[in-house]
C-alpha atoms as a PDB file:
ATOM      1  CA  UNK A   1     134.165 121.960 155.350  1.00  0.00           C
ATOM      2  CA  UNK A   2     132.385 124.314 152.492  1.00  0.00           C
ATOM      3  CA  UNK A   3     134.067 122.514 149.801  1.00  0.00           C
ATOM      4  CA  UNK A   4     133.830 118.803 151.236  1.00  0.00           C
ATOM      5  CA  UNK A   5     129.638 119.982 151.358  1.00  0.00           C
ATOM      6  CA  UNK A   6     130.014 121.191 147.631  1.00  0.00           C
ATOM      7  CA  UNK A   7     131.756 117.736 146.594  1.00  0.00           C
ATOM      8  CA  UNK A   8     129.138 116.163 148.268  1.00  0.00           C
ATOM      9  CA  UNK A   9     126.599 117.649 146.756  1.00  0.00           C
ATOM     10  CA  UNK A  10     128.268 117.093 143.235  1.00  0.00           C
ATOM     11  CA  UNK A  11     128.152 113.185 143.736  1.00  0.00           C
ATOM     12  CA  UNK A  12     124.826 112.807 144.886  1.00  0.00           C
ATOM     13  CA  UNK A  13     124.281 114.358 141.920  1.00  0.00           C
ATOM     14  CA  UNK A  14     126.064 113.021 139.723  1.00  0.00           C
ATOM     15  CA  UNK A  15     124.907 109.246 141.005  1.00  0.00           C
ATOM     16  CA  UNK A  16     121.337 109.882 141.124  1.00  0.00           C
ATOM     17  CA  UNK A  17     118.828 109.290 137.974  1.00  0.00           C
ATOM     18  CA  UNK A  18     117.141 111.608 136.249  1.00  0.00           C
ATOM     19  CA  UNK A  19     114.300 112.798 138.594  1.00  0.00           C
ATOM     20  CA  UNK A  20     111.719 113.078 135.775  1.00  0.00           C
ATOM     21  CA  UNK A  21     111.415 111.663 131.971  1.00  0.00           C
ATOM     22  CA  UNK A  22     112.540 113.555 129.108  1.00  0.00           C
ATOM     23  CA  UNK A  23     110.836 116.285 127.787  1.00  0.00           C
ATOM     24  CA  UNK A  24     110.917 114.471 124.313  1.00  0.00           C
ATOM     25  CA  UNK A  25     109.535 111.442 125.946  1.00  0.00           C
ATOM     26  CA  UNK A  26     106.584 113.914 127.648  1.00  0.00           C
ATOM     27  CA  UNK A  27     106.206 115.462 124.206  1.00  0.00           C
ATOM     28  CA  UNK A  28     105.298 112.176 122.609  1.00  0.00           C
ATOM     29  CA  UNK A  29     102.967 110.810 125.193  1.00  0.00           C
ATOM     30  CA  UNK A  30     100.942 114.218 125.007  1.00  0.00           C
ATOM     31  CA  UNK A  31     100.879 114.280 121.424  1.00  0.00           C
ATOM     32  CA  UNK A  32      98.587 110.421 121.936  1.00  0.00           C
ATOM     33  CA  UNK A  33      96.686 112.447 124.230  1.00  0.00           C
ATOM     34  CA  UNK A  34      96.155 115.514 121.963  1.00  0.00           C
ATOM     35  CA  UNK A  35      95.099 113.540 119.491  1.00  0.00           C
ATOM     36  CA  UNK A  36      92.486 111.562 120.795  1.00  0.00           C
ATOM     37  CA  UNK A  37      88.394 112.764 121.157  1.00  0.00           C
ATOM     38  CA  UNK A  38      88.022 111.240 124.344  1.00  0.00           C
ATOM     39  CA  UNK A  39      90.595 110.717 126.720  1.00  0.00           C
ATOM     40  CA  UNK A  40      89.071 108.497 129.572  1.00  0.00           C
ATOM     41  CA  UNK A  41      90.136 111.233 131.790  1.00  0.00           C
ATOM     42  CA  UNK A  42      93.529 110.850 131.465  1.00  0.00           C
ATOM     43  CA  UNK A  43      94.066 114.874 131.491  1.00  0.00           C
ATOM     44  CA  UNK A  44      93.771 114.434 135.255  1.00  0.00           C
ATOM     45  CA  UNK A  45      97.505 112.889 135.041  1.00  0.00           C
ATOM     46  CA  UNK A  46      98.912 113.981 132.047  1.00  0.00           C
ATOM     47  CA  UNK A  47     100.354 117.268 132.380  1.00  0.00           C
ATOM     48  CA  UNK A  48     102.945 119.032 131.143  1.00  0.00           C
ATOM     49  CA  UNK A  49     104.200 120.433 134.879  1.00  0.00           C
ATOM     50  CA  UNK A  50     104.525 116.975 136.224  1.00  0.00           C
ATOM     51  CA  UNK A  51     106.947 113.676 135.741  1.00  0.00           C
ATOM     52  CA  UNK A  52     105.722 111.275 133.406  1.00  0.00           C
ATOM     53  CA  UNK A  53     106.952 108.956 135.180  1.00  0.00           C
ATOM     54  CA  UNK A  54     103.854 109.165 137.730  1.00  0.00           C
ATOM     55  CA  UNK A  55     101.089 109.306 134.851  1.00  0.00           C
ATOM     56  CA  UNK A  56      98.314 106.939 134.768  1.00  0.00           C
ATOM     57  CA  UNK A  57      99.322 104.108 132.852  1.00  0.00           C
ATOM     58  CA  UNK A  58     102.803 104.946 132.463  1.00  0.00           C
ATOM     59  CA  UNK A  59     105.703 102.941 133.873  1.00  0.00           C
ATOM     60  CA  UNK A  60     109.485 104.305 133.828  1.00  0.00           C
ATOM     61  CA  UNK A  61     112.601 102.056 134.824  1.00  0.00           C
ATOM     62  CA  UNK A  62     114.847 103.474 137.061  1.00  0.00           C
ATOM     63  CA  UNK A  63     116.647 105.582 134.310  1.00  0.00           C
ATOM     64  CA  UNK A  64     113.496 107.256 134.239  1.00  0.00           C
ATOM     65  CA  UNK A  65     112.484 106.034 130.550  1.00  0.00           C
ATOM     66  CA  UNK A  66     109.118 104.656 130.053  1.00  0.00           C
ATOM     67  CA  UNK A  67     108.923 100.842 129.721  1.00  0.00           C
ATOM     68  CA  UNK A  68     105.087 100.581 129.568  1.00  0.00           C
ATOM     69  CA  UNK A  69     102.227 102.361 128.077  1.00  0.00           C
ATOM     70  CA  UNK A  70      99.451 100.271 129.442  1.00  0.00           C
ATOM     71  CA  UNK A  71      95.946 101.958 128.615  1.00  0.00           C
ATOM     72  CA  UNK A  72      93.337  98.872 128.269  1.00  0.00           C
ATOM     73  CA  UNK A  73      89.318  99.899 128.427  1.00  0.00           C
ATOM     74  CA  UNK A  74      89.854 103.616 129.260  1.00  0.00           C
ATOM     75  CA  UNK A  75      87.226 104.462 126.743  1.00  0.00           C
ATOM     76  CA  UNK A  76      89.963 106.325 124.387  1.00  0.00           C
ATOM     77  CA  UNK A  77      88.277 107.339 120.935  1.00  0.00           C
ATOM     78  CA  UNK A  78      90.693 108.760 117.822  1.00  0.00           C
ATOM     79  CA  UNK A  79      94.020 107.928 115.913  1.00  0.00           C
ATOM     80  CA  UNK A  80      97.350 105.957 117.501  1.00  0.00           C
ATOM     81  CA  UNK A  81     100.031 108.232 117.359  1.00  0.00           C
ATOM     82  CA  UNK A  82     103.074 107.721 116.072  1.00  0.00           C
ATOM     83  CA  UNK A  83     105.540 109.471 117.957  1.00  0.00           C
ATOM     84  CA  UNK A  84     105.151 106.625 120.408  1.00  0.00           C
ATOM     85  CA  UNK A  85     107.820 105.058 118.231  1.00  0.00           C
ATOM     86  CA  UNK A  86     110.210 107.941 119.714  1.00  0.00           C
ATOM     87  CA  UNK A  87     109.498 105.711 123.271  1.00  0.00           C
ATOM     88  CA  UNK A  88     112.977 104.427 122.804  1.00  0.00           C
ATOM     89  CA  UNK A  89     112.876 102.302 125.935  1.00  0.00           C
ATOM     90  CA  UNK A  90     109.221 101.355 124.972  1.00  0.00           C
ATOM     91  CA  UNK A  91     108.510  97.495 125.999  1.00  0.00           C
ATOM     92  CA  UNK A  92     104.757  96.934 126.684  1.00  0.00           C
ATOM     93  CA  UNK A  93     102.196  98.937 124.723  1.00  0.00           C
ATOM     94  CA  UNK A  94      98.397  97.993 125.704  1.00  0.00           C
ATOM     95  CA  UNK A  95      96.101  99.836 124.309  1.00  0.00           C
ATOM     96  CA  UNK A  96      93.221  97.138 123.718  1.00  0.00           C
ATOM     97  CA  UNK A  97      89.067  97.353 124.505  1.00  0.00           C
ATOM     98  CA  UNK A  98      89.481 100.755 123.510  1.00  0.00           C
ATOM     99  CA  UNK A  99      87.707 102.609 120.345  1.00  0.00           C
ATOM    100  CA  UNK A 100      90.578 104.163 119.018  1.00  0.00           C
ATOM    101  CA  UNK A 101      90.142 104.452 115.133  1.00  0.00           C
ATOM    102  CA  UNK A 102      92.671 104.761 112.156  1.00  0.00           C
ATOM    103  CA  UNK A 103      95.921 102.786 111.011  1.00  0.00           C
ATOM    104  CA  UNK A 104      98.114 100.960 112.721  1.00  0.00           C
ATOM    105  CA  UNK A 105     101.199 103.092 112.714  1.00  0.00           C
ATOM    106  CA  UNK A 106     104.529 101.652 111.313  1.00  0.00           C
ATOM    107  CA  UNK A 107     106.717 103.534 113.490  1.00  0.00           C
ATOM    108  CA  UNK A 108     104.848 100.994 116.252  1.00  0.00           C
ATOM    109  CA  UNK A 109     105.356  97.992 114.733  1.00  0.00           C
ATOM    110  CA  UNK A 110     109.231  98.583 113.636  1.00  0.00           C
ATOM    111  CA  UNK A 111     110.150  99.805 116.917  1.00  0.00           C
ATOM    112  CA  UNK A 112     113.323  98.465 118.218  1.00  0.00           C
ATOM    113  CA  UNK A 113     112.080  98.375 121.685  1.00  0.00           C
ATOM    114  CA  UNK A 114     108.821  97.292 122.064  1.00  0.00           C
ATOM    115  CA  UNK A 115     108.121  93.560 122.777  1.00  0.00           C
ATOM    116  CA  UNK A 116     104.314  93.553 123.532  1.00  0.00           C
ATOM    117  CA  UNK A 117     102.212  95.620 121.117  1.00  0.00           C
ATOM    118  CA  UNK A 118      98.037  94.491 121.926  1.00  0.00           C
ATOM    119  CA  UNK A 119      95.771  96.746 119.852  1.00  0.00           C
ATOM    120  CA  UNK A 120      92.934  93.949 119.645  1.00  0.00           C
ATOM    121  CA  UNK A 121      89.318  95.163 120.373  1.00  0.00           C
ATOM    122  CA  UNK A 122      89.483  98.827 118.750  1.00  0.00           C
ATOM    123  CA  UNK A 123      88.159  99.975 115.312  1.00  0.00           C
ATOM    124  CA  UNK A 124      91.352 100.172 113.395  1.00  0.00           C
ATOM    125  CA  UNK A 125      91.161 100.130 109.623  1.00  0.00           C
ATOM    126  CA  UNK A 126      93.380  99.821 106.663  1.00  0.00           C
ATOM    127  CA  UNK A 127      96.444  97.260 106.075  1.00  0.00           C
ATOM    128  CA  UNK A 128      99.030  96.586 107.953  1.00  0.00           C
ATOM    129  CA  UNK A 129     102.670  98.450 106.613  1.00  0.00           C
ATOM    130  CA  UNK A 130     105.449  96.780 104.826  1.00  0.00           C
ATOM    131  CA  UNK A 131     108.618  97.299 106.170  1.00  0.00           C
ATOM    132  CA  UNK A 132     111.694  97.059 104.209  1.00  0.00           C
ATOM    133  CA  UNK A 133     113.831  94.292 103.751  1.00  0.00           C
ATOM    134  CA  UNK A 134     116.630  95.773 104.423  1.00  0.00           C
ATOM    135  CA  UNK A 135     115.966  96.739 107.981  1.00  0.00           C
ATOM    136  CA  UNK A 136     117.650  95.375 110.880  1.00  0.00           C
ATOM    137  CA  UNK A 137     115.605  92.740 113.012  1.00  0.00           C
ATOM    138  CA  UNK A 138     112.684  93.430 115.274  1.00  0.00           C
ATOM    139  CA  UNK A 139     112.489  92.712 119.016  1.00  0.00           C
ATOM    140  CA  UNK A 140     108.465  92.521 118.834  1.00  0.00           C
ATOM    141  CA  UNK A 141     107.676  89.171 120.172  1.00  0.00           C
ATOM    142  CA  UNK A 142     103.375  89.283 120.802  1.00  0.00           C
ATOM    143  CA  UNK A 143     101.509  91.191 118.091  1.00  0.00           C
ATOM    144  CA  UNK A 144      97.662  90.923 118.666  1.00  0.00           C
ATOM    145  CA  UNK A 145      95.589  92.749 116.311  1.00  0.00           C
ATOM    146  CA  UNK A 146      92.351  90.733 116.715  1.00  0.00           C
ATOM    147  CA  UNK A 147      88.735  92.168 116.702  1.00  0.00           C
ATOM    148  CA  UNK A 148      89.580  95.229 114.521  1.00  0.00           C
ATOM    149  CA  UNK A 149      88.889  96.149 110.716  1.00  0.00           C
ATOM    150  CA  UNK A 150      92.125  95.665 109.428  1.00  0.00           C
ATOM    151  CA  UNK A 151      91.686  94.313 105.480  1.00  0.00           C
ATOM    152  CA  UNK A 152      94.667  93.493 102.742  1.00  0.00           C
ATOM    153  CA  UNK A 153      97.331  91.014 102.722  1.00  0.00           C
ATOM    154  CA  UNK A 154      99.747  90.200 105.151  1.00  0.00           C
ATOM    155  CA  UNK A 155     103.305  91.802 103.985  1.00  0.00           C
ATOM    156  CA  UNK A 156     106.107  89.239 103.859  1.00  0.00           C
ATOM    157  CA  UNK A 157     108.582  91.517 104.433  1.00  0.00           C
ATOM    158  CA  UNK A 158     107.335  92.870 107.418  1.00  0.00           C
ATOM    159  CA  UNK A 159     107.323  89.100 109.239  1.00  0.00           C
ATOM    160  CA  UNK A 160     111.023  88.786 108.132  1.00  0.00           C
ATOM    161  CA  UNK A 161     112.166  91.136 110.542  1.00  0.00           C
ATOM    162  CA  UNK A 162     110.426  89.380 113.621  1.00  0.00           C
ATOM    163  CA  UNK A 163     113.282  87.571 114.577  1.00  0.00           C
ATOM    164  CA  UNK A 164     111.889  87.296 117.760  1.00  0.00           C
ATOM    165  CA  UNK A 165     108.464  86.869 117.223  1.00  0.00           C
ATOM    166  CA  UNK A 166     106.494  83.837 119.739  1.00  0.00           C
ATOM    167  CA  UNK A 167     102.707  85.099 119.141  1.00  0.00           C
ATOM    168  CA  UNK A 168     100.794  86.540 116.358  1.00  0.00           C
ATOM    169  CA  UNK A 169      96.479  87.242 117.127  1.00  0.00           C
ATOM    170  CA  UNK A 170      95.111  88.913 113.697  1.00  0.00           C
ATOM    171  CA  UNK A 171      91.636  86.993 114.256  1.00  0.00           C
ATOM    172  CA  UNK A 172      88.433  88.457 113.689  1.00  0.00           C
ATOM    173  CA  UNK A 173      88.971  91.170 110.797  1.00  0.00           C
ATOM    174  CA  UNK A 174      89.182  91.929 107.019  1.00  0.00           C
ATOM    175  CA  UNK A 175      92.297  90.106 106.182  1.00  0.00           C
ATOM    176  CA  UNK A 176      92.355  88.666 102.639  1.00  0.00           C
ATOM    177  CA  UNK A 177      94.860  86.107 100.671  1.00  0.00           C
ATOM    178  CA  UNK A 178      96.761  83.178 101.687  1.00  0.00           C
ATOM    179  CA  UNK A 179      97.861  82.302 104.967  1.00  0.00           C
ATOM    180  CA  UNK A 180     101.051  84.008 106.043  1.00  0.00           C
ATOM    181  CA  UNK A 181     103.812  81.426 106.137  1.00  0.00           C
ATOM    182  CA  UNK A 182     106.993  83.796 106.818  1.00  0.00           C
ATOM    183  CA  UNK A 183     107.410  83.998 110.262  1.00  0.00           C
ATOM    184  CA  UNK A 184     108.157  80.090 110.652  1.00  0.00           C
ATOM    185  CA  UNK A 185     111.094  80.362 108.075  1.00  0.00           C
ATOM    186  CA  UNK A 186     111.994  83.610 109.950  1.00  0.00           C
ATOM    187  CA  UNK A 187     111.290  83.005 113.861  1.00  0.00           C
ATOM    188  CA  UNK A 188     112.490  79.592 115.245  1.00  0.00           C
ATOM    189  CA  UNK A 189     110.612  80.235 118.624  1.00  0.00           C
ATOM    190  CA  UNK A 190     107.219  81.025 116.372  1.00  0.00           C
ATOM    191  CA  UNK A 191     104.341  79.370 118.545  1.00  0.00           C
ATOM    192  CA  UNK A 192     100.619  80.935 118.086  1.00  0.00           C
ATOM    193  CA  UNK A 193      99.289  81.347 115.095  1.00  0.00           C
ATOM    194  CA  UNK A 194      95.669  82.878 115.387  1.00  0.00           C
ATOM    195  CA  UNK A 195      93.798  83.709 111.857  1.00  0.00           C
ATOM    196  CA  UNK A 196      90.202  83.086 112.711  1.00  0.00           C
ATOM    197  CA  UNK A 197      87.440  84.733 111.438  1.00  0.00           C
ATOM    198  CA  UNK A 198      88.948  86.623 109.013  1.00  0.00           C
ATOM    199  CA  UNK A 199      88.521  86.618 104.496  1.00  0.00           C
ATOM    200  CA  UNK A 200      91.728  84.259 103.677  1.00  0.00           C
ATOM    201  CA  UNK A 201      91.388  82.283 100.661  1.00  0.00           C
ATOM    202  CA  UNK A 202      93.656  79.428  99.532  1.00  0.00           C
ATOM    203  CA  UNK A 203      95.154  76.232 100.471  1.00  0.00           C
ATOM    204  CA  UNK A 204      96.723  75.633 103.708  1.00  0.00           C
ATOM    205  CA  UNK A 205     100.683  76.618 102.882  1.00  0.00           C
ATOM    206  CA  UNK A 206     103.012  73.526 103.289  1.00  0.00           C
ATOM    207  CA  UNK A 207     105.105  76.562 104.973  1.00  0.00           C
ATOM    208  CA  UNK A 208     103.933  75.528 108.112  1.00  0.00           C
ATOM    209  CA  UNK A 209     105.857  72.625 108.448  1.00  0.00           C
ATOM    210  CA  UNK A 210     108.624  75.231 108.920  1.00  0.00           C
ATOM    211  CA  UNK A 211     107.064  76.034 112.091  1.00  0.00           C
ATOM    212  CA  UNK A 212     108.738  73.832 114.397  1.00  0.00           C
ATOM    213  CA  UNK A 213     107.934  75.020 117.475  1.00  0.00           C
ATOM    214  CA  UNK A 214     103.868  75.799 116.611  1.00  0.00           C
ATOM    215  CA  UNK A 215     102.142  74.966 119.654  1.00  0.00           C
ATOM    216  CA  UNK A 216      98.561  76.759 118.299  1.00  0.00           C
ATOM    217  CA  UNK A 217      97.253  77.271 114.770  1.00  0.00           C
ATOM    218  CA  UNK A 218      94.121  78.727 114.308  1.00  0.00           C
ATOM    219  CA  UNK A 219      92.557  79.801 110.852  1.00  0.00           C
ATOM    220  CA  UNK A 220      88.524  78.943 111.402  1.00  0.00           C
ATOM    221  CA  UNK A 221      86.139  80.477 109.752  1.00  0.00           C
ATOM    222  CA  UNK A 222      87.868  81.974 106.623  1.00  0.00           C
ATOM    223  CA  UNK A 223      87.406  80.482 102.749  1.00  0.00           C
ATOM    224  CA  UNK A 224      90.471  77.514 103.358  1.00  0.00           C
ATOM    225  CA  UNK A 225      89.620  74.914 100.158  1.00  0.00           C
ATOM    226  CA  UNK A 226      92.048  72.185  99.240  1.00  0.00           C
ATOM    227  CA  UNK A 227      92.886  69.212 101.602  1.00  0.00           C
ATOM    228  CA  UNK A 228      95.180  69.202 105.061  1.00  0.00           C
ATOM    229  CA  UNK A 229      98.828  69.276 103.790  1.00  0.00           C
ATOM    230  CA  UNK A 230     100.986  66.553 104.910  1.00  0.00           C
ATOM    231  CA  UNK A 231     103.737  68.805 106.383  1.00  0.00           C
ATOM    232  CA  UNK A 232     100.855  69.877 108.480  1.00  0.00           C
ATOM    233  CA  UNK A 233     100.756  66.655 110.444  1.00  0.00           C
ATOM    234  CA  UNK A 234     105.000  67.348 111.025  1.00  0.00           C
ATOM    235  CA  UNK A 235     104.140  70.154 113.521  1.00  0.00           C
ATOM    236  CA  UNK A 236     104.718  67.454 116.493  1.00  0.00           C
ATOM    237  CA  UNK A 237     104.517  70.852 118.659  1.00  0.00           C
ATOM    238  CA  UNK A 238     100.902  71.679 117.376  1.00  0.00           C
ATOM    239  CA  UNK A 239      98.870  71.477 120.844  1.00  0.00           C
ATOM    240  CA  UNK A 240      95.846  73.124 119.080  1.00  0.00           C
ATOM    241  CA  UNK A 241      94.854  72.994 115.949  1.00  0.00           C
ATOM    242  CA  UNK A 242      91.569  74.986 115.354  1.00  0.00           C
ATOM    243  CA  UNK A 243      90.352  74.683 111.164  1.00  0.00           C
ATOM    244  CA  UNK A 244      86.331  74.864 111.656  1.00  0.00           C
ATOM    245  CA  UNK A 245      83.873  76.452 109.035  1.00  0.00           C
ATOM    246  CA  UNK A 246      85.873  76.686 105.773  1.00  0.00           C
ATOM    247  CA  UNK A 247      85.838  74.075 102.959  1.00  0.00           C
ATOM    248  CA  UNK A 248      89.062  71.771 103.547  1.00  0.00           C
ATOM    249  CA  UNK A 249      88.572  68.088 101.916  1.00  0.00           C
ATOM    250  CA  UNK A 250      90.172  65.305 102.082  1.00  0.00           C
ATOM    251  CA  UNK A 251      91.425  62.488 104.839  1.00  0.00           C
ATOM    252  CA  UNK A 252      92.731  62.998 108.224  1.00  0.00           C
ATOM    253  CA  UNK A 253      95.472  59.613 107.698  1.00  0.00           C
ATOM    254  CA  UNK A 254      98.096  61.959 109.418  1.00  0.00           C
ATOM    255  CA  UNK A 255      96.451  62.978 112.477  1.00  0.00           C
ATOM    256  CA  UNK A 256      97.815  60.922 115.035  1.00  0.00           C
ATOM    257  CA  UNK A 257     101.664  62.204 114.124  1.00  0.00           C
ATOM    258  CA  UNK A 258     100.542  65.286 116.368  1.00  0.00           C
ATOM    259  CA  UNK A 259     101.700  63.252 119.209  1.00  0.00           C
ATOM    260  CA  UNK A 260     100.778  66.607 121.669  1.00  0.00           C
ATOM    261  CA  UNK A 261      97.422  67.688 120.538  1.00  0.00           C
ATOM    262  CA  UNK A 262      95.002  68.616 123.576  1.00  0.00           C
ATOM    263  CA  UNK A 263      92.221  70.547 121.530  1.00  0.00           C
ATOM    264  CA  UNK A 264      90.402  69.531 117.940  1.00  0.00           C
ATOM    265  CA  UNK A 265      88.372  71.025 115.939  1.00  0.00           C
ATOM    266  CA  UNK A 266      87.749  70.548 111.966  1.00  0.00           C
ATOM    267  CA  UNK A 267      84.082  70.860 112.247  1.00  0.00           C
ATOM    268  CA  UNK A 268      82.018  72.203 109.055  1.00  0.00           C
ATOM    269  CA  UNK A 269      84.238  71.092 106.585  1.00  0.00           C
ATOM    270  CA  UNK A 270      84.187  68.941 103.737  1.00  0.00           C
ATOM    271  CA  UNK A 271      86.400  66.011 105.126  1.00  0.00           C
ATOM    272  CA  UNK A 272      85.786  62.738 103.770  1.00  0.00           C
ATOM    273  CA  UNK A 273      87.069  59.131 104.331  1.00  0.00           C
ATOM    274  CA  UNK A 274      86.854  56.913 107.697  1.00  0.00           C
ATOM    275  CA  UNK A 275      88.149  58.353 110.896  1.00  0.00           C
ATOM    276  CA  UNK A 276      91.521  56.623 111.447  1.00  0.00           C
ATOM    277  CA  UNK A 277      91.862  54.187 114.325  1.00  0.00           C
ATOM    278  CA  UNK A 278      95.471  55.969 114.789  1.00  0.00           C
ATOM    279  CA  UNK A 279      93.565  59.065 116.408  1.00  0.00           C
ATOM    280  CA  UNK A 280      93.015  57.169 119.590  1.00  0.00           C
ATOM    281  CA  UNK A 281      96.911  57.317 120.035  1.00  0.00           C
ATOM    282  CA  UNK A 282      96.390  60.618 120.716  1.00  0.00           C
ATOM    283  CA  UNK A 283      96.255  60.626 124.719  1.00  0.00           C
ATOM    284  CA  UNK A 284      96.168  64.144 125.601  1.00  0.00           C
ATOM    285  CA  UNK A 285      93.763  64.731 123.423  1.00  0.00           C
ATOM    286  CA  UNK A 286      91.652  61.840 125.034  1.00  0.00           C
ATOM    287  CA  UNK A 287      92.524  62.810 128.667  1.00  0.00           C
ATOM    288  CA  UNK A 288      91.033  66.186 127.875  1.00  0.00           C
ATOM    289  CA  UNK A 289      87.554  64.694 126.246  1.00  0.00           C
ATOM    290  CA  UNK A 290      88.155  66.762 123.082  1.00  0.00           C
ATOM    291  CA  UNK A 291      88.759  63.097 121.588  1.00  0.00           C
ATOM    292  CA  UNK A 292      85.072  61.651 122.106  1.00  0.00           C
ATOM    293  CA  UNK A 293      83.714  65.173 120.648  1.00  0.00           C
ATOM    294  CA  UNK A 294      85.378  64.918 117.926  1.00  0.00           C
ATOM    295  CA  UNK A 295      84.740  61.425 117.017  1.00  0.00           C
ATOM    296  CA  UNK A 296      80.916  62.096 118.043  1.00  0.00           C
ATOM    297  CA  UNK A 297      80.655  65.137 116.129  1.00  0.00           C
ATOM    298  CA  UNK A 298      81.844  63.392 112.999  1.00  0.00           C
ATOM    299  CA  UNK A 299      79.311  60.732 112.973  1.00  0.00           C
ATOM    300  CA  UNK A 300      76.189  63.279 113.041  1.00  0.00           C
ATOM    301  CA  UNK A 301      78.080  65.116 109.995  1.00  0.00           C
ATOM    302  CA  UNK A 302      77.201  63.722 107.004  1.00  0.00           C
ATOM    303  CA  UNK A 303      80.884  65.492 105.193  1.00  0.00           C
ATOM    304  CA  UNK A 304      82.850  63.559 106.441  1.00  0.00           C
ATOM    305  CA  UNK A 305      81.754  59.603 105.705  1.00  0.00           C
END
């Protein structure tokens, strides 16, 4: 009976998870929180005598590996750390409407677990890193970066290995230079686009027309010049195209080959030429009223004639 209780004992043992996370896993998560100048109260949780598992914020699968790092508006001040990269079972990292301060780290965006990385609404600073062209392809598929201080150019390289990537949000910082084009040559399920209110300069890239499966494009309020590329009106995807304040010229003869457009806006631009009578092919756009605002709009704008 003793050793049928032992063998017992060894199976249940053997079958069950791991009753806490790792301590390398622990390590890492208190490193973020040794690093930051206010914590939001997270020390309540995070200690180093209990499972991670049952932090605030934290989320483990049932191998006991944390999935998700979700720490929105907890009123965290300091730098991102990058041991988080050493989550290796890392999917969703939130930590927007925070103040944290500093880079984004590159161990974050080249991790080859994370799907959901939302930093928007902090005060990070500097550019974002260039990863190497050799490395193998990303799993990230939403990357919002919007409201912070990032500045510099968007690295090429760094969008060819987000194979996977479905949604990019970099609106409303610093960024300068063109318009990145990459990720529609390099992701084939590429479908938000969202530059707004940022420095870029330049034409729009015919690149876009790569971006077959574009569903929103949004680039207002930069220093666009130049007129609306053709392949631009090939994006029979494009849902919402969003190009207001910058200093595009030209016609808008193309329009109505964006079949699926619900939401318009070109405002405060240097358009010129009549308003085609082809734009009232556009149904959705109709159904939704964006179609008499925009044709309204146009004819108290003396730019466009």
């Amino acid at each position: 009976m003793a050793s049928f209780s032992l063998a017992l004992v060894l199976l249940v043992y053997l079958v069950s998870p791991t009753s806490s996370c790792t301590e390398q896993e622990k390590s890492s998560l208190l490193q973020l929180l040794a690093g930051l100048s206010r914590d939001g109260g997270l020390t309540a949780s995070w200690r180093h005598d209990t499972d991670c598992c049952t932090w605030e914020g934290i989320t483990c699968n049932q191998d006991r590996k944390v999935t998700d790092v979700l720490l929105a508006s907890r009123g965290l001040e300091g730098p991102i750390s990058p041991l988080l990269g050493n989550l290796t079972g890392l999917l969703r990292l939130n930590l927007s409407r925070n103040s944290l301060s500093g880079g984004l780290p590159l161990e974050l965006v080249s991790s080859s677990s994370i799907l959901v990385l939302d930093v928007s609404f902090n005060r990070l600073t500097g550019g974002l890193g260039e990863l190497t062209s050799s490395i193998p392809a990303r799993p990230l598929q939403v990357l919002n970066i919007s409201s912070n201080l990032f500045t510099g150019r968007f690295p090429s390289t760094t969008w060819e290995a987000m194979k996977s990537l479905v949604v990019l949000n970099a609106s409303s910082n610093r960024f300068t230079g063109q318009m990145p084009t990459t990720p529609c040559v390099s992701t084939p399920s590429f479908a938000v686009l969202e530059l707004s209110f940022n420095q870029l300069s330049g034409n729009i890239p015919p690149g876009l027309s790569n971006c077959s499966a574009l569903k929103l494009l949004g680039a207002g309020y930069n220093n666009l010049s130049g007129t609306l590329p053709d392949e631009l009106f090939k994006g029979t995807s494009l849902e919402h195209l969003s190009l207001p304040n910058n200093r595009l010229e030209g016609a808008l003869d193309g329009i109505s080959k964006l079949t699926n457009l619900v939401t318009l806006d070109l405002g405060g631009n240097e358009l010129s030429g009549n308003i085609p009578e082809s734009i009232g092919d556009l149904k959705r756009l109709e159904e939704q009223g964006q179609l008499r605002k925009f044709v309204q709009s146009k004819k108290t704008r003396s730019s466009f004639q």
